[in-house]
Protein backbone atom coordinates (compact mmCIF):
# COMPACT_ATOMS: atom_id res chain seq x y z
CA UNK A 1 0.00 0.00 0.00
CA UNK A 2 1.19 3.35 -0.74
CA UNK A 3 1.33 6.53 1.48
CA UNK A 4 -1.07 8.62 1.14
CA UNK A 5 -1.10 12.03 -1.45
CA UNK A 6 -0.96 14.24 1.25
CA UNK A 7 2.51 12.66 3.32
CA UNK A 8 4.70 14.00 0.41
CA UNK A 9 3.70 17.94 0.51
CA UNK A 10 3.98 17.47 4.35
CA UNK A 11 7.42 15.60 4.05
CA UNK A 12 8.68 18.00 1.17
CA UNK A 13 7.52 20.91 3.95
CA UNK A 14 9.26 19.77 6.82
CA UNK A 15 12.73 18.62 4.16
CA UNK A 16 12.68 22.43 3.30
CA UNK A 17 12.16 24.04 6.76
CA UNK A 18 15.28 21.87 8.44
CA UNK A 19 17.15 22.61 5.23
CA UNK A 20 16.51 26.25 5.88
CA UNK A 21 17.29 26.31 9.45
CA UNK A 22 20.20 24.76 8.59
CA UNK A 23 21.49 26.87 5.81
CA UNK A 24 20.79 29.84 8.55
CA UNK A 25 22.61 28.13 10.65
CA UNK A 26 26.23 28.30 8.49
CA UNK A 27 25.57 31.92 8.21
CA UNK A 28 27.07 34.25 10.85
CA UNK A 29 24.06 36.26 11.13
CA UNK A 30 21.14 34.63 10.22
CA UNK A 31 18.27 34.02 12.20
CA UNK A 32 17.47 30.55 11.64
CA UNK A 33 14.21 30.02 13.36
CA UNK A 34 12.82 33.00 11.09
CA UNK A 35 14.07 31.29 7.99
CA UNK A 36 12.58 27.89 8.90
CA UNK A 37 9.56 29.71 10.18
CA UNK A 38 9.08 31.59 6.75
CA UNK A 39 9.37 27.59 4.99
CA UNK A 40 7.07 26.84 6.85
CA UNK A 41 4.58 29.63 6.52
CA UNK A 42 5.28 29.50 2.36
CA UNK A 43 4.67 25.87 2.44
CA UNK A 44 1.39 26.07 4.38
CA UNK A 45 0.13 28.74 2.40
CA UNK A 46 0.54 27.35 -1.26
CA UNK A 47 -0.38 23.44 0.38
CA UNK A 48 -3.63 24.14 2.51
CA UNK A 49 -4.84 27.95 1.49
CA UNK A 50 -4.53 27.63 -2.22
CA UNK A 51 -4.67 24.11 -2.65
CA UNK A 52 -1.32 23.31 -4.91
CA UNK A 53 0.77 20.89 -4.89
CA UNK A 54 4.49 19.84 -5.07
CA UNK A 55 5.72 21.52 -7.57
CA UNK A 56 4.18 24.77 -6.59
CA UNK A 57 5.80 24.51 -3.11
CA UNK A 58 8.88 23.96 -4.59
CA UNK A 59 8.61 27.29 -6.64
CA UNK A 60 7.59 28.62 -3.57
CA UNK A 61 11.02 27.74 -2.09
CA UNK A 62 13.04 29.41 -4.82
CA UNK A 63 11.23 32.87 -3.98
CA UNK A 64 11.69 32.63 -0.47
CA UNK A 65 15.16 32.10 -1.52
CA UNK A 66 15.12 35.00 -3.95
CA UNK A 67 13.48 37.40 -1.83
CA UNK A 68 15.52 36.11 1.19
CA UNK A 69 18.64 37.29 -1.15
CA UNK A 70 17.19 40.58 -2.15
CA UNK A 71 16.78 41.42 1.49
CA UNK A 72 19.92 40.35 2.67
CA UNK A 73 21.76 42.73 -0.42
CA UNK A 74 19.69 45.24 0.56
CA UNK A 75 20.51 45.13 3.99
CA UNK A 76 24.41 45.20 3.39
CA UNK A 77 24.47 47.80 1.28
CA UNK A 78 22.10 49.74 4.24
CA UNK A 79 24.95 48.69 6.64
């Protein structure tokens, strides 16, 4: 029997958010439980407000990532 549908958006949500935390977590000045905590919030959005599915949390990864990166430039340069 297979899993159900539903175990790989959660499993794909919970991959990214410890991936985050952890990429916070090489950085000197990160804060690692807002990264994770902004996975999470992407991934709940796109999964159980708008209904999508795997790939669409996955392109919701890349802009967090993007817009993660924007902010961080713009901060530097601010600094």
């Amino acid at each position: 029997m297979s899993p159900p549908l539903y175990f790989w958006e959660f499993a794909l949500m919970v991959v990214c958010a410890v991936g985050w935390y952890r990429l916070a977590a090489i950085e000197e000045d990160a804060p690692a439980l807002v990264w994770a905590g902004l996975s999470l919030g992407v991934s709940a959005v796109i999964w159980w407000w708008l209904g999508w599915g795997l790939l669409a949390m996955i392109l919701g990864q890349l802009v967090l990532a993007v817009g993660i990166g924007i902010f961080r430039v713009i901060r530097d340069r601010n600094r």
